[in-house]
Protein backbone atom coordinates (compact mmCIF):
# COMPACT_ATOMS: atom_id res chain seq x y z
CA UNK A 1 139.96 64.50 179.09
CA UNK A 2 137.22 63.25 176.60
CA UNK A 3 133.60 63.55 177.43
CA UNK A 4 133.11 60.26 178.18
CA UNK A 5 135.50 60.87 180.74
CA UNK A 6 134.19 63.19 182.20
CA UNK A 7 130.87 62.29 182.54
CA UNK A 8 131.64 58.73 184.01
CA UNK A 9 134.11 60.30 186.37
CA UNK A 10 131.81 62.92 187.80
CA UNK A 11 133.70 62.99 191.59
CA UNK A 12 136.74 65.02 190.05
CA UNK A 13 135.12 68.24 190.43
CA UNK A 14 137.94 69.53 187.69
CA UNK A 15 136.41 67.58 185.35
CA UNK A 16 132.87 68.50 186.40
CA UNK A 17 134.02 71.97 185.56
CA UNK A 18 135.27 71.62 182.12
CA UNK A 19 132.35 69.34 181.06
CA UNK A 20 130.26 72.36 182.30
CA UNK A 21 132.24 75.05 180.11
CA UNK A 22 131.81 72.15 177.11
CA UNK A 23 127.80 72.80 177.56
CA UNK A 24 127.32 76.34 178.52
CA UNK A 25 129.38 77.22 175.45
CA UNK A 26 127.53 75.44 173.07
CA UNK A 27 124.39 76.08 175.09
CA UNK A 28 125.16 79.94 174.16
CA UNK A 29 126.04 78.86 170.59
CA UNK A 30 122.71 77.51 170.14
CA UNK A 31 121.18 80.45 171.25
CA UNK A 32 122.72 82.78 169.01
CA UNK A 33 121.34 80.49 165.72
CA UNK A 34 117.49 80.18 166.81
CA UNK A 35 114.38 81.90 166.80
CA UNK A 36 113.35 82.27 170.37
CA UNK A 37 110.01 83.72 169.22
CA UNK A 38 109.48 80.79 166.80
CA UNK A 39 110.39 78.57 168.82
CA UNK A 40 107.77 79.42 171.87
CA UNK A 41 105.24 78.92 169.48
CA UNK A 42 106.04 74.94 169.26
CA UNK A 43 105.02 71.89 171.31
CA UNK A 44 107.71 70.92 173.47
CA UNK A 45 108.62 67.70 172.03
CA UNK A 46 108.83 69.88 168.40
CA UNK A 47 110.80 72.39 170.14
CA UNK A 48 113.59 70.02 171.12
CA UNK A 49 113.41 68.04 167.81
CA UNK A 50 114.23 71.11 166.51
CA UNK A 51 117.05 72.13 168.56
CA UNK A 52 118.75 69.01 168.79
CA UNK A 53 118.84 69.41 164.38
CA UNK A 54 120.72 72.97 165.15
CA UNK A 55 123.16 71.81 167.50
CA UNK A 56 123.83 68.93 165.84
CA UNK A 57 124.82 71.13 162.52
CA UNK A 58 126.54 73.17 164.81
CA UNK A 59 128.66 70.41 166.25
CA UNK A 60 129.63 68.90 162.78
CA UNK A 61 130.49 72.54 161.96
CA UNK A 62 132.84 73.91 164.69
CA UNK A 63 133.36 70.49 166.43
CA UNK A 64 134.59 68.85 168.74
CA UNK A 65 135.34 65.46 167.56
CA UNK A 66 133.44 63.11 169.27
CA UNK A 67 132.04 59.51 169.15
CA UNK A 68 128.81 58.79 168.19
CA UNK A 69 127.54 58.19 172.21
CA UNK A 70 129.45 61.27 173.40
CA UNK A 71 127.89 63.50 170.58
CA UNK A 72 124.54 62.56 171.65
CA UNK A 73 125.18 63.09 175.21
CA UNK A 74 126.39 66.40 174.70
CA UNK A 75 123.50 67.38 172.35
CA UNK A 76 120.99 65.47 175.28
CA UNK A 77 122.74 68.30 178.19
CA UNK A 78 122.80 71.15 175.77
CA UNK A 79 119.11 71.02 175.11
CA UNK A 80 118.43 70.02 178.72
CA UNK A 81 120.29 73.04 179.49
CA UNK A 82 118.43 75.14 177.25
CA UNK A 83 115.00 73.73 177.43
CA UNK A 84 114.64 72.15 181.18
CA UNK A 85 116.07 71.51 184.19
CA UNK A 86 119.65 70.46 183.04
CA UNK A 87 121.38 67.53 185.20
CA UNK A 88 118.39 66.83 186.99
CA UNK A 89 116.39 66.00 183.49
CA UNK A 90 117.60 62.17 183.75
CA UNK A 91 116.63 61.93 186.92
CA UNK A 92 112.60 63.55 186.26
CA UNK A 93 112.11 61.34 183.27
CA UNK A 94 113.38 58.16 185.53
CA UNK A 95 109.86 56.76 186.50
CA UNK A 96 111.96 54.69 189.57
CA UNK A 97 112.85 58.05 191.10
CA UNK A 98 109.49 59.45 193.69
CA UNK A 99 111.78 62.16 195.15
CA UNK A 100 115.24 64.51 194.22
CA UNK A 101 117.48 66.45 196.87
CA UNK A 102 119.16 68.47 196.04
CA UNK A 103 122.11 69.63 198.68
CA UNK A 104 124.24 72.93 196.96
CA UNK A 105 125.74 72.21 193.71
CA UNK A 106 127.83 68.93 194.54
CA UNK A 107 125.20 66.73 196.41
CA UNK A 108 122.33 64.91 194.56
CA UNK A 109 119.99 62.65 196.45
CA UNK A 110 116.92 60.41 195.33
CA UNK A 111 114.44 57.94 196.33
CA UNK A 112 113.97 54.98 195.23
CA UNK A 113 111.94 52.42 196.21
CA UNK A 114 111.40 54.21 199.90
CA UNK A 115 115.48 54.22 200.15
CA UNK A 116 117.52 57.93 199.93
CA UNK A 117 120.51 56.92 197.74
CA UNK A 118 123.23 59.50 196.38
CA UNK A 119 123.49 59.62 192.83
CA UNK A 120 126.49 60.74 190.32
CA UNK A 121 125.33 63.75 189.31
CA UNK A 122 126.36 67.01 189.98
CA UNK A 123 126.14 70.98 188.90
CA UNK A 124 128.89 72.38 187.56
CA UNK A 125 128.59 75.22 189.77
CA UNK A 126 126.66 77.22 192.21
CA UNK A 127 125.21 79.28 189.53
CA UNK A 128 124.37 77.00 187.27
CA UNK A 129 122.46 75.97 190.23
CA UNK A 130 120.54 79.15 190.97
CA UNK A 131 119.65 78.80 187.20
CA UNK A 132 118.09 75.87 187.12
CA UNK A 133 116.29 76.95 190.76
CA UNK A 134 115.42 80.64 189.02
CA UNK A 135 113.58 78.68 185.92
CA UNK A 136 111.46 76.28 188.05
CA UNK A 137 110.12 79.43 190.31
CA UNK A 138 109.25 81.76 187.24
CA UNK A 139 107.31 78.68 185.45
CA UNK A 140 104.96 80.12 188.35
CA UNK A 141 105.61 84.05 188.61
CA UNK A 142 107.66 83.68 191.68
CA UNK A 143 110.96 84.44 192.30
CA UNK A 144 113.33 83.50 195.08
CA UNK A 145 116.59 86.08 196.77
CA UNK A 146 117.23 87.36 199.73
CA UNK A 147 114.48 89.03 200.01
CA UNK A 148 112.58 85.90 199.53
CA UNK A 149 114.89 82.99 200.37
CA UNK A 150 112.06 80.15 200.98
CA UNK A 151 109.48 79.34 197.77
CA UNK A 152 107.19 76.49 197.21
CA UNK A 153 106.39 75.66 193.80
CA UNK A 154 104.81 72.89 191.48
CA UNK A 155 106.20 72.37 188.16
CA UNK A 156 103.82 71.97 184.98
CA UNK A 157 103.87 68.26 184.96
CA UNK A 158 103.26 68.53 188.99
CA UNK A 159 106.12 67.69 191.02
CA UNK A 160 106.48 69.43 194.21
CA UNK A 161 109.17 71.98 194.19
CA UNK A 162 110.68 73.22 197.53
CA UNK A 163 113.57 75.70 197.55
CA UNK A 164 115.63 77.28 200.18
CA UNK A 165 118.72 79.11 199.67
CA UNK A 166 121.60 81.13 201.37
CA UNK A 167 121.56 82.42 204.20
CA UNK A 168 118.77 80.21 205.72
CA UNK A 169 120.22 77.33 203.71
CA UNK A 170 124.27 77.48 205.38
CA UNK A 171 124.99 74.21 203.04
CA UNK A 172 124.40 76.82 199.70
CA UNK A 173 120.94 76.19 197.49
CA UNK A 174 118.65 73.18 198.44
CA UNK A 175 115.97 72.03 195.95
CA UNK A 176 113.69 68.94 196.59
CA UNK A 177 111.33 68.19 193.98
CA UNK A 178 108.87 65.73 194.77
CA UNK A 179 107.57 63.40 192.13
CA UNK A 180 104.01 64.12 191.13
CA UNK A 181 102.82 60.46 192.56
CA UNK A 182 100.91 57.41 190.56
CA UNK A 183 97.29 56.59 190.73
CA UNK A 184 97.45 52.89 192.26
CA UNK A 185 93.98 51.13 192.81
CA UNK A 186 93.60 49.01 196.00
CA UNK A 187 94.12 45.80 194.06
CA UNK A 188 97.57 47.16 193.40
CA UNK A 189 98.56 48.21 196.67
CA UNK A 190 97.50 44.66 197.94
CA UNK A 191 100.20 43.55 195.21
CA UNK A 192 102.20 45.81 197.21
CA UNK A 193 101.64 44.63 200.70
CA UNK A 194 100.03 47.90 202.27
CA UNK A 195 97.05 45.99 202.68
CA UNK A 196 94.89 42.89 202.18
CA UNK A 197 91.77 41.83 201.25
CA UNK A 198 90.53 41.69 204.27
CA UNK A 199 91.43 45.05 204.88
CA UNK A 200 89.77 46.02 201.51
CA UNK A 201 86.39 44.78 202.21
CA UNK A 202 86.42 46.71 205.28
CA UNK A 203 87.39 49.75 203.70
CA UNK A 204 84.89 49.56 200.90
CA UNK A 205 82.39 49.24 202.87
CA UNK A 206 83.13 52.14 205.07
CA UNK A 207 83.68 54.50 201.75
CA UNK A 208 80.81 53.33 200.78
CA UNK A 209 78.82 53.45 203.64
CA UNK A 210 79.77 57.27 203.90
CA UNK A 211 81.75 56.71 207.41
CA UNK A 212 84.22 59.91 207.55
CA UNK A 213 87.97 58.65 207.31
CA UNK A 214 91.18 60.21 208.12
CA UNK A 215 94.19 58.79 206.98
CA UNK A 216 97.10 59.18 208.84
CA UNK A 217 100.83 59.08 208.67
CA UNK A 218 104.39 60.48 208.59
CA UNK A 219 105.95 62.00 205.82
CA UNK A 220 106.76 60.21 202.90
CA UNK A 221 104.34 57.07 204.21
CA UNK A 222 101.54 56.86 201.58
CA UNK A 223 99.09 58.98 202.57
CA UNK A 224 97.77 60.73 199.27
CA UNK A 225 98.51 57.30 197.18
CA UNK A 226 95.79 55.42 199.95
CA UNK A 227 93.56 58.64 199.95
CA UNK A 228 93.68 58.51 196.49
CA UNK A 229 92.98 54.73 196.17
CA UNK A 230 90.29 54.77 198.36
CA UNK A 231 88.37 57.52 196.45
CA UNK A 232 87.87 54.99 193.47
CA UNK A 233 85.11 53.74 195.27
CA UNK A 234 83.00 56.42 195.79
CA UNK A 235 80.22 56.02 193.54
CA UNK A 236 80.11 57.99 190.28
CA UNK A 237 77.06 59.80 190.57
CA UNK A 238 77.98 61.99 193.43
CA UNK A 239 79.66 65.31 193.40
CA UNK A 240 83.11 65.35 194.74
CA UNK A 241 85.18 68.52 195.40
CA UNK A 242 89.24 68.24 196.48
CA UNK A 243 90.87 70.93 198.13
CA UNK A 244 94.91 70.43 197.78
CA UNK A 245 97.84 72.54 198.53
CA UNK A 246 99.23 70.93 195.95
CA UNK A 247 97.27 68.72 193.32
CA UNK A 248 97.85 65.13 193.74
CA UNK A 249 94.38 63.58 193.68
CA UNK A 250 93.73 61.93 190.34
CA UNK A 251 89.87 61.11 191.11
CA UNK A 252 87.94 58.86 187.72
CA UNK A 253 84.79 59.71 188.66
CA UNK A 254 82.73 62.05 186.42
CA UNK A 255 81.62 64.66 188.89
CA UNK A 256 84.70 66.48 190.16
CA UNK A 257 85.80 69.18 190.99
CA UNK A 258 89.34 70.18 191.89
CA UNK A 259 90.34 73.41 193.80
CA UNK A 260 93.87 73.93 194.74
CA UNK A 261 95.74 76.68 196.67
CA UNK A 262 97.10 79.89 195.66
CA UNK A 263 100.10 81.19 196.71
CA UNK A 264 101.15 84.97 197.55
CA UNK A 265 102.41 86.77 194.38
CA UNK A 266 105.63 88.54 193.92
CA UNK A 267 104.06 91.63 196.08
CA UNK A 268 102.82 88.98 198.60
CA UNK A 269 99.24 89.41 197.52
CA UNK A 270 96.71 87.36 196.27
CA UNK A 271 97.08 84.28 198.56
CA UNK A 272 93.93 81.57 198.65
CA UNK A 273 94.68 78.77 201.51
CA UNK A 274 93.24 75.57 202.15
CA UNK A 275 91.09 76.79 204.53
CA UNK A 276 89.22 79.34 202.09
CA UNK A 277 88.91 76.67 199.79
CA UNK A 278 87.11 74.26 202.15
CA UNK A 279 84.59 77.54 202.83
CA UNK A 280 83.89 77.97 199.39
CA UNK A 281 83.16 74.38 198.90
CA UNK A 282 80.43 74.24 201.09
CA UNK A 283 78.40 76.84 199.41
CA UNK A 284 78.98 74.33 196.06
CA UNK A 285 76.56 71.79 196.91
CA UNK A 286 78.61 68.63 197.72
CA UNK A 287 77.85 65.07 197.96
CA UNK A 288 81.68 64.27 199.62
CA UNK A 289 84.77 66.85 200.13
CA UNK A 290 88.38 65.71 200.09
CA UNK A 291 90.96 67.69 201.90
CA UNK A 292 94.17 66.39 200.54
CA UNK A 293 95.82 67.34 203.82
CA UNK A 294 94.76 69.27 206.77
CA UNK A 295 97.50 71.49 208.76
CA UNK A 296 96.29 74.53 209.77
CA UNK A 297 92.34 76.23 210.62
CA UNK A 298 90.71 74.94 208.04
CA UNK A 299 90.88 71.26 210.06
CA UNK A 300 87.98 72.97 212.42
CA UNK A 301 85.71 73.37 208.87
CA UNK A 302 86.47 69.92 207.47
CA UNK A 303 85.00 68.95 211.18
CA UNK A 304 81.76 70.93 210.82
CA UNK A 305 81.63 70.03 207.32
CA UNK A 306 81.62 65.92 208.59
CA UNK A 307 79.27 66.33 211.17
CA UNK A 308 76.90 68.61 209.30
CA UNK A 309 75.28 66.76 206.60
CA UNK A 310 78.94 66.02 204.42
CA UNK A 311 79.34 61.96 205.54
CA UNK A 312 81.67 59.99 203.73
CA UNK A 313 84.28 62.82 203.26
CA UNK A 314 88.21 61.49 203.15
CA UNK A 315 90.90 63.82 204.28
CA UNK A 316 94.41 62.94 205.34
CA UNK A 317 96.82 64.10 208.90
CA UNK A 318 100.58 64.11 209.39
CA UNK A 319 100.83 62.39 213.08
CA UNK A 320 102.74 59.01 214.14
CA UNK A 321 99.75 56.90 214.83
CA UNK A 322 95.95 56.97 215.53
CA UNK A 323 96.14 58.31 219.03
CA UNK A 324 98.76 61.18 218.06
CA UNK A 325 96.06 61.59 214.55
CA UNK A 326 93.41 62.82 216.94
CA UNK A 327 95.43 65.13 219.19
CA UNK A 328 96.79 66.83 216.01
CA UNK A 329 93.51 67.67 215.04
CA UNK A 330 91.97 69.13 218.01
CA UNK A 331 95.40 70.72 217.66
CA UNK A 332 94.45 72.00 214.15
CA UNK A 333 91.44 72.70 214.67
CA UNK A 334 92.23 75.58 217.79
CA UNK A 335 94.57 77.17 214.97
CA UNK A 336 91.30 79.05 213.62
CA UNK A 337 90.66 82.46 214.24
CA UNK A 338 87.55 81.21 216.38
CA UNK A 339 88.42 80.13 219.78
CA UNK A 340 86.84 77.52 220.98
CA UNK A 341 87.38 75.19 224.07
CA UNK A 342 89.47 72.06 223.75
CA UNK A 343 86.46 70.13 225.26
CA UNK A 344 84.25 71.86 222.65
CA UNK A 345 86.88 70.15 220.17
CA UNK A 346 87.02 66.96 221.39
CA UNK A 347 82.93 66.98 220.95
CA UNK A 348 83.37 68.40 217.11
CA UNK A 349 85.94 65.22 216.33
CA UNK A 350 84.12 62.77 218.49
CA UNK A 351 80.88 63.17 216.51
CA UNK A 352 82.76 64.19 212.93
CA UNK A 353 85.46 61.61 212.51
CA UNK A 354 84.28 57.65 212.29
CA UNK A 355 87.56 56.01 211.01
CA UNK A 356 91.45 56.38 211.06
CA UNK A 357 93.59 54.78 208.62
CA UNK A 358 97.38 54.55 210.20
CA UNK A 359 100.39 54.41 207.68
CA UNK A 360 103.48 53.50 208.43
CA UNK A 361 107.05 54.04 206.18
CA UNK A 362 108.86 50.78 207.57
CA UNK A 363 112.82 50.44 207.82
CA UNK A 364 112.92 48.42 204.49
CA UNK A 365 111.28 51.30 202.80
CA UNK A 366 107.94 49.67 202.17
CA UNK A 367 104.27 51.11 203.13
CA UNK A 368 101.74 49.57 205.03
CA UNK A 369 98.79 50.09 206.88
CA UNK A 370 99.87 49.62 210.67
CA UNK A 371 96.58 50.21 211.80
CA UNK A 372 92.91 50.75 211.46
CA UNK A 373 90.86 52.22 214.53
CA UNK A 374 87.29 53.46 215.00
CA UNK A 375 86.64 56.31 217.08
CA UNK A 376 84.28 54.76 220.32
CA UNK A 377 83.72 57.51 222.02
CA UNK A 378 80.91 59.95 221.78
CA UNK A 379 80.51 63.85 222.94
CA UNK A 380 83.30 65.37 225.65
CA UNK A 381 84.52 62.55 226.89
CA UNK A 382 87.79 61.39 226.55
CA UNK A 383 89.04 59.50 223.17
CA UNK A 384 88.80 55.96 222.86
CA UNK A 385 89.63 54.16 220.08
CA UNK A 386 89.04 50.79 219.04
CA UNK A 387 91.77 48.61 216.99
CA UNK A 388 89.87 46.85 213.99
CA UNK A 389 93.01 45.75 212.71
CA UNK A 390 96.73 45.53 213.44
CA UNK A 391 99.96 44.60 211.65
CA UNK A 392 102.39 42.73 214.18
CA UNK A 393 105.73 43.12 212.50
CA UNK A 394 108.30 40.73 213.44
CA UNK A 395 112.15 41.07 214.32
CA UNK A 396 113.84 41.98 210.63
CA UNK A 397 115.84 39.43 209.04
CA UNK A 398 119.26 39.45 207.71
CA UNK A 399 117.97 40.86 204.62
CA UNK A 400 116.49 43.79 206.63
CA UNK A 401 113.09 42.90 205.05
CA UNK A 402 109.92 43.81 207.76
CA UNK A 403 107.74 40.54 208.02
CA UNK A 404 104.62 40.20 209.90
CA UNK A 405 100.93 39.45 209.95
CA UNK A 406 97.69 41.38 210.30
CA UNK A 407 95.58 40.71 213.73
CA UNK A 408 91.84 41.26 213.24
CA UNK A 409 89.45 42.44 215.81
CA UNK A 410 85.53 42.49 215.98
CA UNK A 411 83.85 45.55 215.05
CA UNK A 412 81.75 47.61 217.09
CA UNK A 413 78.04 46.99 216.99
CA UNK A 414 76.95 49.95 215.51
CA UNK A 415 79.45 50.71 213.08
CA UNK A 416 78.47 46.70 211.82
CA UNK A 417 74.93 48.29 211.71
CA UNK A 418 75.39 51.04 209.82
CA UNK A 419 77.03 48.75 207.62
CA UNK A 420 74.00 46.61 207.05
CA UNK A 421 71.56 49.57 206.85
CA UNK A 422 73.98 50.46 203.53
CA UNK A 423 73.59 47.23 202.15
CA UNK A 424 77.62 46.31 202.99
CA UNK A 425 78.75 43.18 204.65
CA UNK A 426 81.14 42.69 207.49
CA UNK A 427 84.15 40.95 206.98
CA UNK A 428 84.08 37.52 208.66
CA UNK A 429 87.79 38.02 209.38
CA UNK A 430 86.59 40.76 212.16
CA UNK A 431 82.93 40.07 212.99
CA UNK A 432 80.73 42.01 215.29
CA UNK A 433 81.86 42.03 219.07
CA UNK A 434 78.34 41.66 221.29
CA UNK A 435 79.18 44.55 223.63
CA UNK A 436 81.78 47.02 224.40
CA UNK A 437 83.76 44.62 226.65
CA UNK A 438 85.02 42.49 223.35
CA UNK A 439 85.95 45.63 222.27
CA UNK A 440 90.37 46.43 222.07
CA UNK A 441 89.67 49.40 223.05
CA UNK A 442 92.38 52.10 224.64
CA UNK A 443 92.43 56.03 225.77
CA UNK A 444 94.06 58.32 223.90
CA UNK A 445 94.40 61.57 225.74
């Protein structure tokens, strides 16, 4: 079976397997003829210039006999082999692709366009498998076994790297990397229908205004690409710090600083969390703090920080929709080692949180802005919410493509003052209702 062959048959596992000897044996040859030592010392790019020469010499040396398109593949998985991430290098440098699954050694899943699809690749066996997994984890001193069968990890260039392997994992070695995502502005995500410019005036206007927002969402729904968005328009000369598990934030602004977590070492010391990081940035003099996402304690210091002297501070919340946003919190927030009452809570996120931005992943893959409430209520008493805006989606058509429109509501009185006290106009597609009554108002318990 030639190459080619093999490589555009990849379901016959037999051939999988041979095409996988073809590499690792010329992988090893190409090992034997280089300087490792030199070789370190180059830029990457250099690096596989350079080994792509060798192999190339080595191919025209020993064979095989090849066409010109098969040679090159070849010499393309031999240095992938050698240099990155093997089989799964096509799919990183594929700018379509936001997210790889991995499923054992014969199942390889992406995203694309908000759709999982399963793609023709596949390792040629379980250990070739645990390689590639055993590269990514030392690129940042850990290591994953039995010992340690779970490990989260961010590659150089970013992507989020989560691994789980036998015997948690009882379908062999799972790997999802998740694509390091792209700075959009807000002009771009109106190209891209999760919002409009109605929305957008709104929105700047609250940023700017310093009202606190939370932007909330399911997994996978947008979250970090609208928190993101929305920072561009914080002006440039204040000081903004980001606390991330994992960096995502790509903030232009001149004055930032980024912290990001630390996790436990290979004697499971060391670790800095999210929460320590939002502690040390209030003794760092800031202007604004963005948490990229709050899950744990620290969600009861990103509270005190809003509603002590930090307005206009962004964070985002994994939750379902606005109402389910604020129970997660006060959730959160009783994770900390202080224990507080729930009514105590429900004061803290009454007077700390102004706005909540809902996303929503829809059934055609797309990402939109379902909702955006402002938090009514005031001290202990019970959350109400009040719907500035709403998308209505209508019944999906044949080509299972989500239509709808947004519904626009007026604006409570005082968040349309504070407003005009920063010098920001209201939107005349919600205007300003003239009393609570106008209001779309609801309970969220």
């Amino acid at each position: 079976m030639s190459l080619r062959a093999r490589v555009t048959a990849p379901e016959e596992s037999g051939g999988m397997r041979e095409d996988g000897h073809l590499v690792a044996v010329y992988r090893a040859k190409l090992l034997e003829e280089i300087d490792l030592a030199e070789m370190s010392a180059l830029a990457t790019a250099e690096r596989r210039a350079r080994l792509e020469r060798v192999l190339g010499h080595i191919i025209s040396r020993e064979g095989p006999v090849l066409s010109t398109a098969e040679r090159a593949q070849l010499i393309r998985r031999v240095v992938d082999e050698a240099l990155g991430l093997g089989v799964l290098e096509p799919l990183l440098e594929d700018a379509s692709v936001t997210e790889i699954m991995v499923n054992g050694p014969d199942q390889v899943y992406v995203e694309r366009g908000g759709r999982v699809e399963q793609v023709p690749v596949r390792f040629a066996s379980h250990d070739q498998l645990m390689q590639t997994i055993e590269r990514i984890v030392s690129t940042v001193n850990r290591r994953v076994d039995e010992a340690n069968p779970m490990v989260d990890a961010r590659l150089p260039s970013g992507e989020r790297v989560n691994v789980i392997i036998p015997p948690l994992s009882l379908t062999g070695a799972t790997l999802t990397i998740r694509r390091f995502p792209r700075s959009y502005t807000l002009q771009e995500l109106i190209g891209l229908g999760t919002l409009d410019e109605h929305m957008l005036m709104l929105l700047s206007g609250l940023v700017r205004a310093r009202f606190n927002v939370i932007v909330s969402g399911a997994t996978g729904s947008g979250k970090t690409t609208l928190l993101n968005a929305l920072s561009g328009l914080i002006p440039d000369g204040e000081r903004i710090i980001t606390v991330e598990d994992a960096a995502e934030l790509q903030l232009q602004q001149n004055h930032v600083i980024r912290l990001e977590t630390r996790p436990p070492n290979v004697e499971g010391k060391g670790r800095i969390t999210v929460r320590d990081l939002v502690r040390n940035s209030l003794r760092m003099r800031p202007d604004r703090i963005i948490v990229g996402e709050v899950r744990g304690g620290e969600t009861l210091d990103m509270l005190q920080a809003m509603s002590t002297g930090h307005d206009g501070s962004l964070a985002t919340v994994h939750a379902n929709s606005a109402e389910d946003a604020l129970m997660r919190l006060q959730t959160l927030a009783s994770m900390s080692e202080v224990k507080i009452p729930f009514e105590a809570l429900r004061d803290q996120i009454n007077s700390a949180v102004d706005c909540i931005v809902q996303l929503t992943r829809n059934a055609d893959g797309s990402r939109r802005i379902s909702e955006i409430v402002i938090l009514a209520s005031r001290g202990r008493e019970t959350y109400r919410i009040a719907t500035v805006c709403r998308f209505n989606a209508r019944p999906r058509d044949a080509d299972r493509v989500v239509h709808g429109q947004y519904a626009y509501f007026p604006l409570p009185r005082r968040i349309a003052e504070r407003l005009r006290l920063a010098s920001e106009p209201v939107p005349q597609a919600f205007g300003v209702a003239d009393s609570d009554e106008q209001l779309a108002t609801r309970e969220a318990k």
